[in-house]
N, C-alpha and C. Protein backbone atom coordinates (compact mmCIF):
# COMPACT_ATOMS: atom_id res chain seq x y z
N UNK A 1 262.44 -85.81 -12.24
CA UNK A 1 262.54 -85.60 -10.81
C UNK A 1 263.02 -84.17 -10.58
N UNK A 2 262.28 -83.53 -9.66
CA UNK A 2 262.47 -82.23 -9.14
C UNK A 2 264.28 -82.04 -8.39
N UNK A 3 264.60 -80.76 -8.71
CA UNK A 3 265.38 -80.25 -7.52
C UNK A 3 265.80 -80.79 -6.05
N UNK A 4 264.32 -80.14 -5.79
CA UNK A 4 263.77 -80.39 -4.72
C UNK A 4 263.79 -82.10 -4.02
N UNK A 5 263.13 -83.17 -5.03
CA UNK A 5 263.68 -84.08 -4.52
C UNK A 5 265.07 -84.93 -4.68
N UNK A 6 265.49 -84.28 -5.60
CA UNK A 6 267.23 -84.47 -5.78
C UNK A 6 268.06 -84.15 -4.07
N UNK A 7 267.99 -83.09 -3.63
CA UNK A 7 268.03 -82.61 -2.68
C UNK A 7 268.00 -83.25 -1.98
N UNK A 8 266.48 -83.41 -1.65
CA UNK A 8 265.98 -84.32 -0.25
C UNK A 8 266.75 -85.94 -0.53
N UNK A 9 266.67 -86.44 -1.48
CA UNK A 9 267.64 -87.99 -1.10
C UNK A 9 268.73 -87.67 -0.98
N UNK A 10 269.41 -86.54 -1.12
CA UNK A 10 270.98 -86.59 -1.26
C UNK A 10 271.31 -85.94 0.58
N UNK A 11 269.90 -85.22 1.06
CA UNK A 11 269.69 -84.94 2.12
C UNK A 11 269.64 -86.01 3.31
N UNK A 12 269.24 -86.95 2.81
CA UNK A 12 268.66 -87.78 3.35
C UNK A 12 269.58 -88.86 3.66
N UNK A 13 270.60 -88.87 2.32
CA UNK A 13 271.69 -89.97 2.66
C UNK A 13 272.98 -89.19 3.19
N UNK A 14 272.69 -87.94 3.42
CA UNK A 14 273.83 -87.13 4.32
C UNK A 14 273.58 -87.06 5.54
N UNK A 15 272.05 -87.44 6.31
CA UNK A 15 271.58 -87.31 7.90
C UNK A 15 272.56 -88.68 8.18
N UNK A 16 272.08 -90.19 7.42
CA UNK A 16 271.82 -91.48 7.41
C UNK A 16 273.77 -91.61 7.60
N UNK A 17 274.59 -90.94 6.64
CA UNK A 17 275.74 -91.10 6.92
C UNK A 17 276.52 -90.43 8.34
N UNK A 18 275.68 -89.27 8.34
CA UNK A 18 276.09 -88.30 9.82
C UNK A 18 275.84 -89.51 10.86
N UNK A 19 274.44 -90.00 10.86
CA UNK A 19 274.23 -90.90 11.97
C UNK A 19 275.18 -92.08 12.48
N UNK A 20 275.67 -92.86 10.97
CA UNK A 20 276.50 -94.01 10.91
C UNK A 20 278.03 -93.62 11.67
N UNK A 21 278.38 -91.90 11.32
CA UNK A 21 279.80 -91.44 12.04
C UNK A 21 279.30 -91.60 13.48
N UNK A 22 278.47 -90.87 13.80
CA UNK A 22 278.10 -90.56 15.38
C UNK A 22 277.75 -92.07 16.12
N UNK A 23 277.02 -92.80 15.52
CA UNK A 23 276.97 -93.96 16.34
C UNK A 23 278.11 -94.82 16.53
N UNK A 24 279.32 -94.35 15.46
CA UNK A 24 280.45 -95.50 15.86
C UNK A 24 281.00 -95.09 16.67
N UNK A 25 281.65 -94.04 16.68
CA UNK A 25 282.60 -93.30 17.62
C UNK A 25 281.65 -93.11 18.90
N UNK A 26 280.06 -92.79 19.18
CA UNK A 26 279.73 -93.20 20.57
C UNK A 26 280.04 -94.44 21.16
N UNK A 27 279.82 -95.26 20.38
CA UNK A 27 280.31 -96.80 20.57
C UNK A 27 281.44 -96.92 20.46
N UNK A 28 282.59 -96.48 20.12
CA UNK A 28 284.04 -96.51 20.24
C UNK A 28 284.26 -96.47 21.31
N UNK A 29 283.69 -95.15 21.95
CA UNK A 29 284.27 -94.21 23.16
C UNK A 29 283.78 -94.83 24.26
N UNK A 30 282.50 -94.56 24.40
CA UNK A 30 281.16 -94.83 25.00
C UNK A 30 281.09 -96.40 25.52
N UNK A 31 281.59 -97.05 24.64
CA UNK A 31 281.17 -98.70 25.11
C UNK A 31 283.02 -99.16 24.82
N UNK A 32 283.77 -98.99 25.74
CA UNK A 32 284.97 -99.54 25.10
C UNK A 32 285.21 -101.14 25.16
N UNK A 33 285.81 -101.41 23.87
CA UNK A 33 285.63 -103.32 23.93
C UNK A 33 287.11 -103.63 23.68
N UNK A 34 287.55 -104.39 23.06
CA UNK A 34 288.63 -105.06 22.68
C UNK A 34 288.85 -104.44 21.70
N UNK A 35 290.34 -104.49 20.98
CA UNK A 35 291.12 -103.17 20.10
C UNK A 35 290.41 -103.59 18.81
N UNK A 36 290.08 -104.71 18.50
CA UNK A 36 289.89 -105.67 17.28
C UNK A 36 288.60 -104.33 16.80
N UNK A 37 287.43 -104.53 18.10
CA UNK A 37 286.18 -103.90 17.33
C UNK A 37 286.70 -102.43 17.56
N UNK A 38 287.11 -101.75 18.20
CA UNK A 38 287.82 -100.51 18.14
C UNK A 38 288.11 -100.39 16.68
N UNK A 39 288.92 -100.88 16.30
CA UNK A 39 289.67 -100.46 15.29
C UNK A 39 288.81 -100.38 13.82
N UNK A 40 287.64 -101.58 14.24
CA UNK A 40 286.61 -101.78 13.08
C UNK A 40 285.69 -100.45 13.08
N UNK A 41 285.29 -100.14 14.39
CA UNK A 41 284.67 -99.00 14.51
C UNK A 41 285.37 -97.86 13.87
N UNK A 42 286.52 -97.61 14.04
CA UNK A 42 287.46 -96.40 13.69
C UNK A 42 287.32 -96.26 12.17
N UNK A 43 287.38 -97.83 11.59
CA UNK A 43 287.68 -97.54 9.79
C UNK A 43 286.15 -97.43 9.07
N UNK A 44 285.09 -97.80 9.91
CA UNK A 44 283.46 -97.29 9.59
C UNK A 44 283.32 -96.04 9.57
N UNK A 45 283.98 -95.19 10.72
CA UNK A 45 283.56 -93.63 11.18
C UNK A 45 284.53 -93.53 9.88
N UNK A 46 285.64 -93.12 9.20
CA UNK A 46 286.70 -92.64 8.75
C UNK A 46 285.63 -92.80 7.12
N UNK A 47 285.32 -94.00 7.06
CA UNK A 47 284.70 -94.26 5.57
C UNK A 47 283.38 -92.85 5.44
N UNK A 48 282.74 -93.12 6.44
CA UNK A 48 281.43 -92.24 6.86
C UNK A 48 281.94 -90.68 6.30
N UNK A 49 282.91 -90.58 7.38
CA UNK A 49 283.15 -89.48 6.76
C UNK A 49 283.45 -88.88 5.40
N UNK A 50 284.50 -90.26 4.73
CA UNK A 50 284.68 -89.81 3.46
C UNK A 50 283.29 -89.46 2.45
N UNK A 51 282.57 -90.00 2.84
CA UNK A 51 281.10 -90.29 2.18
C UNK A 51 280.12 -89.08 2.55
N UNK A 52 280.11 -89.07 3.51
CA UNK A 52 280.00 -87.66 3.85
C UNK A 52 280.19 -86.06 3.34
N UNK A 53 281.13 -86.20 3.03
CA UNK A 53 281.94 -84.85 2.47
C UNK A 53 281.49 -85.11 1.12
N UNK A 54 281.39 -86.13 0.07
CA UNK A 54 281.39 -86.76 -1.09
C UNK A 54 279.96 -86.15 -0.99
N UNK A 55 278.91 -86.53 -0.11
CA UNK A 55 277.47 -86.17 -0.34
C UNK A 55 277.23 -84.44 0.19
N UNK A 56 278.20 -84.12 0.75
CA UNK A 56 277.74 -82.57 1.05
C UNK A 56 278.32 -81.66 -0.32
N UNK A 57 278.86 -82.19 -1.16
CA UNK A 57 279.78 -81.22 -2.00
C UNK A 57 278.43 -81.27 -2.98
N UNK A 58 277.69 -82.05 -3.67
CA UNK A 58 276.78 -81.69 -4.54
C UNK A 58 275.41 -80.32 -3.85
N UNK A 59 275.24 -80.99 -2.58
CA UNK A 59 274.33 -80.25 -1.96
C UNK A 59 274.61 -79.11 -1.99
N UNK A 60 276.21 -78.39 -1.35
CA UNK A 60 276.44 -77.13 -1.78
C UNK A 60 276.36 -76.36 -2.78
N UNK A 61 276.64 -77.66 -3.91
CA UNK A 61 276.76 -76.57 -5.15
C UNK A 61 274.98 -76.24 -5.43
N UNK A 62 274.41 -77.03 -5.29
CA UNK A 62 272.80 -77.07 -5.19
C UNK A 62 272.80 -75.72 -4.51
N UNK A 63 273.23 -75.51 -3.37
CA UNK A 63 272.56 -74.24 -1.94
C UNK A 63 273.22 -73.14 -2.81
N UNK A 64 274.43 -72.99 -3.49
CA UNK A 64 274.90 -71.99 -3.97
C UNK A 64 273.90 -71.45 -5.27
N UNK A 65 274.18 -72.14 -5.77
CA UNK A 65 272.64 -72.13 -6.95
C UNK A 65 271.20 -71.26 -6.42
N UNK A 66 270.98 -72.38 -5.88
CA UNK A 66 269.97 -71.71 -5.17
C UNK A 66 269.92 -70.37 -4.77
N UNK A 67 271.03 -69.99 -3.84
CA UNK A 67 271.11 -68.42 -3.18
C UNK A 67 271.31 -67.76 -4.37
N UNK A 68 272.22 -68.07 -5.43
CA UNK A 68 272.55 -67.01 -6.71
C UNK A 68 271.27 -66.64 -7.28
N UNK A 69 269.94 -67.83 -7.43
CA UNK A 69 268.58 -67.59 -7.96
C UNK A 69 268.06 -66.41 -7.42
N UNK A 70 268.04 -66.63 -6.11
CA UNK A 70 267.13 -65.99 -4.91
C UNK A 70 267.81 -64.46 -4.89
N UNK A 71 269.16 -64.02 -4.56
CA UNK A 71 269.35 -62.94 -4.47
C UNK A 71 269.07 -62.32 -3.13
N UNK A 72 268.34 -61.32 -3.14
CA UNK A 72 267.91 -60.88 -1.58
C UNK A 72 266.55 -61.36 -1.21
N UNK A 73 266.31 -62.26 -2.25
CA UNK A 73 264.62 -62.59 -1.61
C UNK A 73 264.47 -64.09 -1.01
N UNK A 74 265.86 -64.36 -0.39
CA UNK A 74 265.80 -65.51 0.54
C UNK A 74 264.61 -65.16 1.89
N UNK A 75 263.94 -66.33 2.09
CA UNK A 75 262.84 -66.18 3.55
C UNK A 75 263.77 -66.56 4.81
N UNK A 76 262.93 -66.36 5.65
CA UNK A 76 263.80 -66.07 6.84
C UNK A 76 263.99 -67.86 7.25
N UNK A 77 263.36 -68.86 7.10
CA UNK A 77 264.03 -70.31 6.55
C UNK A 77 265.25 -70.31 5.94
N UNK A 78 265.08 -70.05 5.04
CA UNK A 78 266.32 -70.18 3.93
C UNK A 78 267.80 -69.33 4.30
N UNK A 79 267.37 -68.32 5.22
CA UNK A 79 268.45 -67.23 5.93
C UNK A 79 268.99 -68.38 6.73
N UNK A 80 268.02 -69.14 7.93
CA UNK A 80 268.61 -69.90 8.52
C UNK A 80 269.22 -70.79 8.08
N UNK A 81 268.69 -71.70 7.08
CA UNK A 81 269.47 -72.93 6.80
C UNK A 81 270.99 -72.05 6.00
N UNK A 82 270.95 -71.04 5.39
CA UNK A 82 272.18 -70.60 5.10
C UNK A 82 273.37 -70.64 6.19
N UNK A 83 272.80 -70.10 6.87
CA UNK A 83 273.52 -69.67 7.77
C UNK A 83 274.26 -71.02 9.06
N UNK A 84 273.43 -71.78 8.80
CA UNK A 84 273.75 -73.38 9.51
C UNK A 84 274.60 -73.57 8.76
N UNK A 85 274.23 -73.39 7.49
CA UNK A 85 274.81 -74.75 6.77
C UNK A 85 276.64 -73.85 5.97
N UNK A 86 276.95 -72.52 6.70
CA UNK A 86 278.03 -72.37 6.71
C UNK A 86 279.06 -72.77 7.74
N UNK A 87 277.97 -72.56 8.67
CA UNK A 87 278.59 -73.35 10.50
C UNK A 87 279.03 -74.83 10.55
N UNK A 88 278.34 -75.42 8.95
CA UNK A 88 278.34 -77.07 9.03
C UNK A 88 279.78 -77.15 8.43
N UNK A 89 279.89 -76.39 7.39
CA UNK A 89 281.12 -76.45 6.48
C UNK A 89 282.30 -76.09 7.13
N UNK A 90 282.39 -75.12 8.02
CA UNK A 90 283.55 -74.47 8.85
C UNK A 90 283.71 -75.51 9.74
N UNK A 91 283.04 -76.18 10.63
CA UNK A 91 283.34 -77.11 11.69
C UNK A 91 283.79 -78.40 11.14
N UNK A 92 283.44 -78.74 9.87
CA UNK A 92 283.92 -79.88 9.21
C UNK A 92 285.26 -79.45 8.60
N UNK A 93 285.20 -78.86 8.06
CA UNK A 93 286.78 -78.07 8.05
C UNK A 93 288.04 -77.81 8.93
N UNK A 94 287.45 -77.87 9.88
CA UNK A 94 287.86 -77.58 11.44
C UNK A 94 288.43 -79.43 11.64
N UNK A 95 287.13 -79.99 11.80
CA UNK A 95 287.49 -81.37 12.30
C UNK A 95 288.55 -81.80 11.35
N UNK A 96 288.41 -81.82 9.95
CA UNK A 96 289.22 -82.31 8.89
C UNK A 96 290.56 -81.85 9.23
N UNK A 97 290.52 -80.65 9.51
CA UNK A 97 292.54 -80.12 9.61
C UNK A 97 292.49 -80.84 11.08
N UNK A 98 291.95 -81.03 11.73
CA UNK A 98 292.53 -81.55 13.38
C UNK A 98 292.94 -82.97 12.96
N UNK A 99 291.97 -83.57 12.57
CA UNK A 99 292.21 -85.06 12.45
C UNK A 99 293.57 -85.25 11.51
N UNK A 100 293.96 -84.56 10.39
CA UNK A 100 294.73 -84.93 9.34
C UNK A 100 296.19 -84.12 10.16
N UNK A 101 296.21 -82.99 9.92
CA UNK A 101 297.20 -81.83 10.61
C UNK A 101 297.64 -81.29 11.73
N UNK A 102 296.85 -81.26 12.56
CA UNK A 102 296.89 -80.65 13.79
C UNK A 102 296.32 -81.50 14.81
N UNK A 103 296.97 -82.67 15.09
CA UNK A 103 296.93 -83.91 15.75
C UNK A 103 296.84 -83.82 17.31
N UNK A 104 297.53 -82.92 17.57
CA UNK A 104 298.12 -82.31 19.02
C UNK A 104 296.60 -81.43 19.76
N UNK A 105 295.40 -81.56 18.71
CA UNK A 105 294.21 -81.05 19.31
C UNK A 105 293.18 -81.79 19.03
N UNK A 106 293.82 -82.88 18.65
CA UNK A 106 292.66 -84.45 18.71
C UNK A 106 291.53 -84.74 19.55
N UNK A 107 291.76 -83.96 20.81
CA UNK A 107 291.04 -83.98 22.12
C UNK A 107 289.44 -83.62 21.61
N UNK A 108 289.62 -82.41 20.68
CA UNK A 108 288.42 -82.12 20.41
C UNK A 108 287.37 -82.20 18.89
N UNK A 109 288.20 -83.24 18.73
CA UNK A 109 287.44 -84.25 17.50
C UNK A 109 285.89 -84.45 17.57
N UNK A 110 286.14 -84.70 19.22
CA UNK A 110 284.68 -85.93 19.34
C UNK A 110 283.69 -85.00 19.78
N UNK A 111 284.16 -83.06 20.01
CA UNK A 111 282.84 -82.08 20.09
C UNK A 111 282.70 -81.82 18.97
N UNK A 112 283.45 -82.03 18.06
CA UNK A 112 283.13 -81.59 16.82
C UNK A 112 282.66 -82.20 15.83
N UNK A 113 283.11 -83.77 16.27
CA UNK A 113 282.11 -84.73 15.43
C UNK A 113 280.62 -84.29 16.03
N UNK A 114 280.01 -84.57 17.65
CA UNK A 114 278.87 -84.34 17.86
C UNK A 114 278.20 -82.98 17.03
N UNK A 115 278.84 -81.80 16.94
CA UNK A 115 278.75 -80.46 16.20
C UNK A 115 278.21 -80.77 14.84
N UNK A 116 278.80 -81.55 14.26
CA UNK A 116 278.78 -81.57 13.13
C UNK A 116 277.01 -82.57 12.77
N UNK A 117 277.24 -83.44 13.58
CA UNK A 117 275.89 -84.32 13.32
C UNK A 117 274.73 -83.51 13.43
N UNK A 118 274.93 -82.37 14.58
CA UNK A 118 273.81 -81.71 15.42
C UNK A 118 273.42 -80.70 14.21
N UNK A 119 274.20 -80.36 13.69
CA UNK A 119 273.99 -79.38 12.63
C UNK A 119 273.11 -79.68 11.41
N UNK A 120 273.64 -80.89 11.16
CA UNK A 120 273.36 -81.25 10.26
C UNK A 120 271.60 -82.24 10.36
N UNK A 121 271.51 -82.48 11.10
CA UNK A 121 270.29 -83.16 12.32
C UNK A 121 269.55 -81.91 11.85
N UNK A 122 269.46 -80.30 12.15
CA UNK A 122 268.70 -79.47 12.36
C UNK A 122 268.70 -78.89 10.77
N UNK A 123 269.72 -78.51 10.21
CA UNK A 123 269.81 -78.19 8.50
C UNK A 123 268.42 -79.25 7.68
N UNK A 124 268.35 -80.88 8.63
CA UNK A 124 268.14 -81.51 7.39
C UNK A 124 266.58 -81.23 8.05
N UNK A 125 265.99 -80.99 9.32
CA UNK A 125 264.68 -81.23 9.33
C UNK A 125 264.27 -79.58 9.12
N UNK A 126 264.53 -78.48 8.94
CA UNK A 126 264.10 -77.43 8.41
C UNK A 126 264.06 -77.24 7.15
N UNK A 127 264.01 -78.00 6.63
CA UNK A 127 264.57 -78.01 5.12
C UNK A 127 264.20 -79.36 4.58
N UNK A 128 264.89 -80.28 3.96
CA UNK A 128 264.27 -81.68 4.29
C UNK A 128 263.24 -81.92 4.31
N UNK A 129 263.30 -81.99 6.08
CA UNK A 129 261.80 -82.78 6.52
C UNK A 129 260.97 -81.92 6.09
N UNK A 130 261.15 -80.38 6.34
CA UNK A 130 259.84 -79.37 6.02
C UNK A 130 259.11 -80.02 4.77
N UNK A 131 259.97 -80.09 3.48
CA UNK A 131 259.44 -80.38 2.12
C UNK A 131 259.15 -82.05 2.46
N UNK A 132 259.42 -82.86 3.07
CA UNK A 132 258.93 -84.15 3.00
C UNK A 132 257.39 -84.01 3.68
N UNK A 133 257.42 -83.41 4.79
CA UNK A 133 256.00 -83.17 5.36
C UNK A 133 254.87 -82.70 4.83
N UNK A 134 254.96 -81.36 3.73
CA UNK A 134 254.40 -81.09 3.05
C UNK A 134 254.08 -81.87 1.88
N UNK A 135 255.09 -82.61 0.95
CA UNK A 135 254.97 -83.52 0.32
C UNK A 135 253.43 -84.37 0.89
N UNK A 136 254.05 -85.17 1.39
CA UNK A 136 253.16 -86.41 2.50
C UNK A 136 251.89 -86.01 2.56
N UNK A 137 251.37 -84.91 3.24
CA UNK A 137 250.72 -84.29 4.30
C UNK A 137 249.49 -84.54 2.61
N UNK A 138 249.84 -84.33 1.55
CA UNK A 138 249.04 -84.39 1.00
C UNK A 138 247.94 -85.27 -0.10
């Protein structure tokens, strides 16, 4: 098995986990119920995340790889997804010290959870989907 599709499943189960954070906490927030499913919702998003981070750390070392190959002859794709996919790491970084450390700015968890999905939503279909389409297409 290629790189490439190493990538794409590990891609693929990093959209699938982004989605599982974002749909609980819309439904946390969004649909408020009794504390019971609250609280069930809360320890789904929290797992997500751990799983999350667990599936972005191989991918990086993959993207780092990658850029060390490439050198200056990254395409203007690959500029972009670089360049997302440092915006993905800093904002998750961001959310991680708020949620754990800096509690007192909790308020803005839930732009940064959306941030984080959105990013990662657009990283995975320029990239990703591009190579799944092409794949397919043929």
């Amino acid at each position: 098995m290629s790189d490439y599709w190493i990538k794409t499943i590990l891609a693929s189960l990093l959209l699938g986990t982004g989605l599982v954070s974002f749909l609980t906490m819309m439904a946390r927030f969004g649909r408020p119920g009794d504390e019971i499913r609250s609280e069930r919702l809360r320890k789904i998003h929290k797992w997500a995340g751990y799983v999350f981070i667990a599936l972005l750390a191989p991918l990086a070392y993959f993207g780092v790889n990658f850029l060390a190959e490439m050198g200056d002859g990254l395409s203007p794709r690959g500029t972009f997804h670089f360049v997302l996919a440092m915006a993905l790491v800093a904002v998750l970084l961001l959310k991680f010290l708020i949620v754990k450390t800096y509690r007192q700015l909790l308020r803005y968890a839930n732009t940064l959870g959306m941030t984080l999905f959105t990013l990662t939503l657009i990283i995975f279909l320029i990239t990703a989907g591009y190579f799944l389409v092409q794949k397919l297409a043929v």
